[in-house]
N, C-alpha and C. Protein backbone atom coordinates (compact mmCIF):
# COMPACT_ATOMS: atom_id res chain seq x y z
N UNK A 1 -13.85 -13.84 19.05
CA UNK A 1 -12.56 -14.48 19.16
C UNK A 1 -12.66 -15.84 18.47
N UNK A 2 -11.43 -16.12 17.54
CA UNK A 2 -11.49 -17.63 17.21
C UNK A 2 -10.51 -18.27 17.70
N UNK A 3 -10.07 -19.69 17.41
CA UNK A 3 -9.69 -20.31 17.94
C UNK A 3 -8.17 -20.57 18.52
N UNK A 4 -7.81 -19.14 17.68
CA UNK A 4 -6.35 -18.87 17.65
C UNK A 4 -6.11 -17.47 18.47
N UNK A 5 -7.27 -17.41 19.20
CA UNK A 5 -7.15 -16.28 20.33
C UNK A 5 -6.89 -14.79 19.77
N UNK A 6 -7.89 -14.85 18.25
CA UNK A 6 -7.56 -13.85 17.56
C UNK A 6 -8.85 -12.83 18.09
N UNK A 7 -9.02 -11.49 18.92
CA UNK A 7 -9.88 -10.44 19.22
C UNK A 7 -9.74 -9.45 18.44
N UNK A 8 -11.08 -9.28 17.48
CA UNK A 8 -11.28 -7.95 16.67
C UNK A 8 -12.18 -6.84 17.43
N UNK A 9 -11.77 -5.78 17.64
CA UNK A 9 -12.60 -4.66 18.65
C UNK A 9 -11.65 -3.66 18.32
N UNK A 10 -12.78 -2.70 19.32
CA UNK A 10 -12.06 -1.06 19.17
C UNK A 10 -11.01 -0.73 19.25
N UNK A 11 -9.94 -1.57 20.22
CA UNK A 11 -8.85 -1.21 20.45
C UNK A 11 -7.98 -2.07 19.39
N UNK A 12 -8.44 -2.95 18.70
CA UNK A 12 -7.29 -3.16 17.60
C UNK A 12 -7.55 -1.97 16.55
N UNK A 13 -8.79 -2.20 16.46
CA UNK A 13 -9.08 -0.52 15.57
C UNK A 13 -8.19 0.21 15.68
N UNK A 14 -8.37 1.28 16.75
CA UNK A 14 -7.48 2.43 17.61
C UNK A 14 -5.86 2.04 17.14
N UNK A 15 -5.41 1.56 17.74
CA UNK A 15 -3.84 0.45 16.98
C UNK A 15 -3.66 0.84 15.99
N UNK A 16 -4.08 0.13 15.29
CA UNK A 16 -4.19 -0.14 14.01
C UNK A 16 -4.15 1.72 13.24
N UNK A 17 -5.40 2.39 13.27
CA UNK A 17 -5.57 3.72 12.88
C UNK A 17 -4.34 4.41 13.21
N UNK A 18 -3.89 4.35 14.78
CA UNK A 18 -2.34 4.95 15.27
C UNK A 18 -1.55 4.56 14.72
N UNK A 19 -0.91 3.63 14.80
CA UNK A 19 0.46 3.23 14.05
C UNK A 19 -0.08 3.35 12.90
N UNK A 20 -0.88 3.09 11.93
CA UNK A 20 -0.87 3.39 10.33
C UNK A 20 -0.72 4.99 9.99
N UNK A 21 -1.07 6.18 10.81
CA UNK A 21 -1.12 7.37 10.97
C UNK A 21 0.52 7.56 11.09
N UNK A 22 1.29 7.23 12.33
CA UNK A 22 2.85 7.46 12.52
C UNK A 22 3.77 7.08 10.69
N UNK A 23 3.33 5.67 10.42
CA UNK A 23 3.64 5.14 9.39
C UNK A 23 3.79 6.15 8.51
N UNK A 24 2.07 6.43 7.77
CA UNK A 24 2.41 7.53 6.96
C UNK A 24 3.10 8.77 6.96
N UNK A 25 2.48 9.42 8.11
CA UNK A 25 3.56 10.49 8.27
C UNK A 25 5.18 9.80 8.33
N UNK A 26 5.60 9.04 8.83
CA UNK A 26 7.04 8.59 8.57
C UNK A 26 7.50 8.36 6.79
N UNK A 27 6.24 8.43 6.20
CA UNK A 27 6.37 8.01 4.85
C UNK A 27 6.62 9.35 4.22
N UNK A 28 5.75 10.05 4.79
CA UNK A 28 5.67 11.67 4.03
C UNK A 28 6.58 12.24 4.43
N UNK A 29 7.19 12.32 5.55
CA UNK A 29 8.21 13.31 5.84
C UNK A 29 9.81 12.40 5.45
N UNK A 30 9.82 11.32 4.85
CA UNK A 30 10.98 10.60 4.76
C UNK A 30 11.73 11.32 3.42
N UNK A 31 12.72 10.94 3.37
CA UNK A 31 13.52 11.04 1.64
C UNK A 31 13.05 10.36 0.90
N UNK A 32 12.89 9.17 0.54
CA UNK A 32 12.48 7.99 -0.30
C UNK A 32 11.20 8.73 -0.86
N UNK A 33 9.92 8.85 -0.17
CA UNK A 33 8.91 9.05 -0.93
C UNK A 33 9.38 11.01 -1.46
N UNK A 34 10.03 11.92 -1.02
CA UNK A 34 10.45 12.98 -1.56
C UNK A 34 11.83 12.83 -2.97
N UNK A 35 11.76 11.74 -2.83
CA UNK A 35 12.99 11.42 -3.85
C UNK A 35 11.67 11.01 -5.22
N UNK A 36 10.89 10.24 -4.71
CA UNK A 36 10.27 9.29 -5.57
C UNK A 36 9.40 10.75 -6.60
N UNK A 37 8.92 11.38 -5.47
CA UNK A 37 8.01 12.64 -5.73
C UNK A 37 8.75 13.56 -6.66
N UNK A 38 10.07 14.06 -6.46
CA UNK A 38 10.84 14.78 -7.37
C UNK A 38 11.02 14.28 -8.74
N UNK A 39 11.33 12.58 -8.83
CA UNK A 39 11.48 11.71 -10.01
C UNK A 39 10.13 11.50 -10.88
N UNK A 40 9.04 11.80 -9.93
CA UNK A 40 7.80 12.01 -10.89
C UNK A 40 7.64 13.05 -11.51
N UNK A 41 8.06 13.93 -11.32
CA UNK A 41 7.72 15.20 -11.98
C UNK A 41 8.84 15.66 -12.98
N UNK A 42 10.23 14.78 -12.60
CA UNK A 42 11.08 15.36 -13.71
C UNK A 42 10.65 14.03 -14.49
N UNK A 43 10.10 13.11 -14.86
CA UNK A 43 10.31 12.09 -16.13
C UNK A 43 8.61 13.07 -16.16
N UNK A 44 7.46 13.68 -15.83
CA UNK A 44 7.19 14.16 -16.42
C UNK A 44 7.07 15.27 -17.23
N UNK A 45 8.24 15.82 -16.60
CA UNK A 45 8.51 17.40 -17.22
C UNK A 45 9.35 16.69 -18.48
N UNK A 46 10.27 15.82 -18.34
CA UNK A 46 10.98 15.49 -19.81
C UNK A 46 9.93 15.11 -20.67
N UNK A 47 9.26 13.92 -20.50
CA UNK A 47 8.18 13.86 -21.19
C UNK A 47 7.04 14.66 -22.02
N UNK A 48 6.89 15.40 -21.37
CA UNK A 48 6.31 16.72 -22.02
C UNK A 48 6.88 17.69 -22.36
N UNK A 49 8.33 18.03 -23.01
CA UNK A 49 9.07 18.45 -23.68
C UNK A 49 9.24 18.16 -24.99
N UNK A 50 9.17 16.43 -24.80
CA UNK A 50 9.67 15.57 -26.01
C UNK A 50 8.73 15.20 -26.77
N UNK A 51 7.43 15.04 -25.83
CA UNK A 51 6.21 14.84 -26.74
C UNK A 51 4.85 15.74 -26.85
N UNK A 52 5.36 16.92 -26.59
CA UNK A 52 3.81 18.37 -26.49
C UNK A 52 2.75 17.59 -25.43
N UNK A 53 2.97 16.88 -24.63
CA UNK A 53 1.65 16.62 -23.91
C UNK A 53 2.18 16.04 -22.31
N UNK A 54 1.07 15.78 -21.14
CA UNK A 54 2.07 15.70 -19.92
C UNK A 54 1.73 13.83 -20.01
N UNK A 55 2.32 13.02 -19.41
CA UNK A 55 2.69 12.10 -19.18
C UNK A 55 1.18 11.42 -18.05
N UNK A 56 1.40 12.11 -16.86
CA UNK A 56 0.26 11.88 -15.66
C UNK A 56 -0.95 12.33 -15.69
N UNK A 57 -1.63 11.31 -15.46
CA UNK A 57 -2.45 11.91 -14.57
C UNK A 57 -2.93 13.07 -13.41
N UNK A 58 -2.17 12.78 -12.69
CA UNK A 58 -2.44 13.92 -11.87
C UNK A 58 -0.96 13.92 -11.51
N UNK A 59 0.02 15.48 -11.27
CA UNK A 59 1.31 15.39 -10.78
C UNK A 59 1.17 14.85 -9.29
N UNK A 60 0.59 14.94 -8.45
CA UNK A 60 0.69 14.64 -6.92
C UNK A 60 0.23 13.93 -6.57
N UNK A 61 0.95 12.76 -7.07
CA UNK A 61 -0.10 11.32 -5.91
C UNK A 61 -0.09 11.61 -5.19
N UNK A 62 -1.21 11.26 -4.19
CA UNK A 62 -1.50 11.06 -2.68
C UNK A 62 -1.02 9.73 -1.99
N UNK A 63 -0.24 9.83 -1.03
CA UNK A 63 0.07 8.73 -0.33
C UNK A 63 -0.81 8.32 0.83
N UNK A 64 -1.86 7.37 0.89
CA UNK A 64 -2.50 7.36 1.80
C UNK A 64 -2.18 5.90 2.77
N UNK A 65 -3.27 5.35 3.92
CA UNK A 65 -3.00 4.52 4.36
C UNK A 65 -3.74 3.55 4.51
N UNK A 66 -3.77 1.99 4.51
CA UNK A 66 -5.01 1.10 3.51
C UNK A 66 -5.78 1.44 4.67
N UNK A 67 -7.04 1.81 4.83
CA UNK A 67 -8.57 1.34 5.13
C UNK A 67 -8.28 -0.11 5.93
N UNK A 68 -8.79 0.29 7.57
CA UNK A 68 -8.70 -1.14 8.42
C UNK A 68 -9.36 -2.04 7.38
N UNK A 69 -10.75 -1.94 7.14
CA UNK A 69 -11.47 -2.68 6.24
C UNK A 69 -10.75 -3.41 5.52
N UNK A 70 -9.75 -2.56 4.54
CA UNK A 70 -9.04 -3.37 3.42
C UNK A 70 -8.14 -5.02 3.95
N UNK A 71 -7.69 -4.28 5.43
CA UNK A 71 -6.46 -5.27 6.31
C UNK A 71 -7.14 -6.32 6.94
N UNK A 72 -8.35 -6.05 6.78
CA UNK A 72 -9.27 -7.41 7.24
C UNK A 72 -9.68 -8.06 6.38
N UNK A 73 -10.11 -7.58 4.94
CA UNK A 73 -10.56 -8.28 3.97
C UNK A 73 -9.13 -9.37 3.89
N UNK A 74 -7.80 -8.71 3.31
CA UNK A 74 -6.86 -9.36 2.80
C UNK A 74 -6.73 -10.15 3.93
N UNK A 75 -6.64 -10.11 5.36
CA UNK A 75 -6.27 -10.78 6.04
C UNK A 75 -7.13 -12.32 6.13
N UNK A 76 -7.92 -11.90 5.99
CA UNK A 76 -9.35 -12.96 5.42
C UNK A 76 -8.87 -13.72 4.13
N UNK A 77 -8.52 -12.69 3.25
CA UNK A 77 -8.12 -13.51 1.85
C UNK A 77 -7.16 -14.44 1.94
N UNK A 78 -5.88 -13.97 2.57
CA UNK A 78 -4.41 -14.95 3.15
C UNK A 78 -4.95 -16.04 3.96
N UNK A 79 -5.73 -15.88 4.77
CA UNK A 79 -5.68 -16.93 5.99
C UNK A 79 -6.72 -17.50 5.53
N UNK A 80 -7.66 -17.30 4.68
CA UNK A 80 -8.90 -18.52 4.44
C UNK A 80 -9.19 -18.27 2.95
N UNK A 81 -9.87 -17.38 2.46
CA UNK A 81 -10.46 -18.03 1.01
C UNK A 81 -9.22 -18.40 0.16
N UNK A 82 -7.71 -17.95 0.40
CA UNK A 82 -6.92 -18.14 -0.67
C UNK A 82 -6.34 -19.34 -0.20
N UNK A 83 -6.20 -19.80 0.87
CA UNK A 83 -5.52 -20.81 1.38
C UNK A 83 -6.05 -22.12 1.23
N UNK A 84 -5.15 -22.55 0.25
CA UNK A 84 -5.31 -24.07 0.22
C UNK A 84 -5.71 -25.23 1.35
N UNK A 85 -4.82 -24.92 2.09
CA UNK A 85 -4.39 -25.82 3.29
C UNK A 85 -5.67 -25.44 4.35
N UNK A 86 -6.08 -24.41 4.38
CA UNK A 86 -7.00 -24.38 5.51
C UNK A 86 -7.86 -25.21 5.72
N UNK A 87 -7.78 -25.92 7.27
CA UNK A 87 -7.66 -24.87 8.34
C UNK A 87 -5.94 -24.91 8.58
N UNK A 88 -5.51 -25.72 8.54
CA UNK A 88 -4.03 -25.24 8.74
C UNK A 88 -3.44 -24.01 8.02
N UNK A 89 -2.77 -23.22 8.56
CA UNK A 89 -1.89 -21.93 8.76
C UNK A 89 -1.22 -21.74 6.80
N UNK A 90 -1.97 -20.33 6.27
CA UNK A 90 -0.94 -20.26 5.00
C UNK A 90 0.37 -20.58 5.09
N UNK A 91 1.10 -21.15 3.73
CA UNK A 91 2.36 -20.29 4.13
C UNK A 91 3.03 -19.48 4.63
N UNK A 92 4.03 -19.47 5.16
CA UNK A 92 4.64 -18.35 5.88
C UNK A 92 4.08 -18.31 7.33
N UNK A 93 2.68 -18.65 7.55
CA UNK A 93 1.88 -18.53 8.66
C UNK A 93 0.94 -17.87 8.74
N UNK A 94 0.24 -17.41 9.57
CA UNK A 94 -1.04 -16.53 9.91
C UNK A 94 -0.50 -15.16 9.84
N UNK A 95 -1.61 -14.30 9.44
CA UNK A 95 -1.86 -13.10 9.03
C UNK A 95 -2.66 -12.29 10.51
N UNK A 96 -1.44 -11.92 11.15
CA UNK A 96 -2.55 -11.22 12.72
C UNK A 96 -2.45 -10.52 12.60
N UNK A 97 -3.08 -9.83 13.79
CA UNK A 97 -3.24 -8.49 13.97
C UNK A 97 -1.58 -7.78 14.66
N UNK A 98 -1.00 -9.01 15.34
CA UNK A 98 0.66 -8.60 16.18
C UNK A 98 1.85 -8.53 14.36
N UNK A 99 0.97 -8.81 13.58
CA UNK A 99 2.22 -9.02 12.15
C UNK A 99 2.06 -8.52 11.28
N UNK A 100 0.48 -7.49 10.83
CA UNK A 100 0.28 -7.08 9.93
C UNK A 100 1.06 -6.45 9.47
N UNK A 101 2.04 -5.16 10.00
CA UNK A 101 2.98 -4.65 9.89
C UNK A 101 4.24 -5.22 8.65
N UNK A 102 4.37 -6.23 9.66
CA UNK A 102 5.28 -7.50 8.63
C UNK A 102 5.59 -8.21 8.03
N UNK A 103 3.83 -8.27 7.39
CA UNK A 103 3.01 -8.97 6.86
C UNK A 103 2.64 -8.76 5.76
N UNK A 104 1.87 -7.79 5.68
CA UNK A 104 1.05 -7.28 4.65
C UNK A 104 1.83 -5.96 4.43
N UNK A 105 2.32 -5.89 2.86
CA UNK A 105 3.25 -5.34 2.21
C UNK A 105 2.30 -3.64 1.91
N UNK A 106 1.59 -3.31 1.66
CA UNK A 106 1.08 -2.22 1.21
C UNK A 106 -0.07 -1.43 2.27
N UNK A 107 0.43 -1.23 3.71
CA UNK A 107 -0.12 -0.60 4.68
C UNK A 107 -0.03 1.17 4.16
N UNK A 108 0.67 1.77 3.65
CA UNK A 108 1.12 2.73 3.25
C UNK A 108 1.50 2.65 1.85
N UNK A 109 0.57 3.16 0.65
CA UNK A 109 0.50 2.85 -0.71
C UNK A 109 0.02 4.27 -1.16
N UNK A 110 0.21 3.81 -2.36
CA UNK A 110 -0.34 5.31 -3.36
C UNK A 110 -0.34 4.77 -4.88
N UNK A 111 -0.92 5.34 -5.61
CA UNK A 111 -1.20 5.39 -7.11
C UNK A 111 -0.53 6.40 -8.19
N UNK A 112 0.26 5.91 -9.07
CA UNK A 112 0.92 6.94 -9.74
C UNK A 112 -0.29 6.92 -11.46
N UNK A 113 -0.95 7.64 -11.61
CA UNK A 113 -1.71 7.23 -13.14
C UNK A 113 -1.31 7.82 -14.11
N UNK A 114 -0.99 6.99 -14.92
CA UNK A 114 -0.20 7.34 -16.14
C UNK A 114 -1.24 7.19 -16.94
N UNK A 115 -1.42 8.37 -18.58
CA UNK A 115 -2.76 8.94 -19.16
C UNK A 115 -2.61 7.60 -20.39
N UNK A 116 -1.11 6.96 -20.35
CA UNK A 116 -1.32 6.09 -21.75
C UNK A 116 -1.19 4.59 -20.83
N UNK A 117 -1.32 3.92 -21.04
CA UNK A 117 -0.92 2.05 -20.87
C UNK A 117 0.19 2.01 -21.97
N UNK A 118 0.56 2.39 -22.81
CA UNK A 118 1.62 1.86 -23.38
C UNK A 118 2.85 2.44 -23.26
N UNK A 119 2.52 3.78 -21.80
CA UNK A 119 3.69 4.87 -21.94
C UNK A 119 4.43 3.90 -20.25
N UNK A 120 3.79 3.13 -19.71
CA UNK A 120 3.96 2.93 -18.61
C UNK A 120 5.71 2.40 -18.52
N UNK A 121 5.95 1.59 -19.51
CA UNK A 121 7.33 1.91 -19.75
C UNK A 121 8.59 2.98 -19.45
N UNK A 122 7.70 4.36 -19.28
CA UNK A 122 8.56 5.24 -19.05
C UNK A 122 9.21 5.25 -17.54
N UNK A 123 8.27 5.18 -16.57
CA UNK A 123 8.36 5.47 -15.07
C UNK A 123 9.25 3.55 -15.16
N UNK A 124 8.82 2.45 -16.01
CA UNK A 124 9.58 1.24 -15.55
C UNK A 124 11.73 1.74 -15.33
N UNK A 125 11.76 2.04 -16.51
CA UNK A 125 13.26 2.32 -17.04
C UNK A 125 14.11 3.31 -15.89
């Protein structure tokens, strides 16, 4: 515990693993990421019409959910090595374990890989 009555243990673990689990599945079974999923495959089906070759990497990103690890590193990164001001509070404020949610933008992420860097333009438009 530090001084801000912050406790890392099993049960933020547990938490943490649960609600990031509901999350995704709320992600996978939503419209948005089935909308997003349909729009990948038709700019790559046009794409490979127009130019004899496919566009992606792989058609099916995987949507996964960040690695506690990752939510501690960044949370580490926000609240101390990136922070100017420390020990006083980043911007915006502290990075907890009650805010990660609301906090940290990419709990539920995925990778779309596109085979050119200069085609990446296509999926921008």
């Amino acid at each position: 515990m530090d001084r801000r009555g912050v406790r890392l243990g099993p049960s933020e673990l547990n938490y943490y693993r649960s609600l990031s689990a509901v999350l995704l599945n709320d992600v996978r079974q939503g419209s948005a990421w089935s909308s997003l999923a349909g729009a990948i495959n038709e700019i790559n089906d046009k794409y490979s019409v127009a130019m004899g070759d496919t566009l992606l990497s792989d058609r099916n990103p995987e949507i996964v959910a960040k690695p506690y690890e990752s939510i501690l590193s960044k949370t580490y990164r926000k609240n101390i090595s990136q922070n100017d001001r420390y020990p006083e509070p980043p911007d915006g404020g502290w990075r907890l374990p009650e805010n990660w949610y609301s906090r940290i933008n990419d709990v539920i992420r995925t990778t779309i890989a596109n085979k050119y860097l200069d085609r990446v333009i296509v999926f921008a438009k």
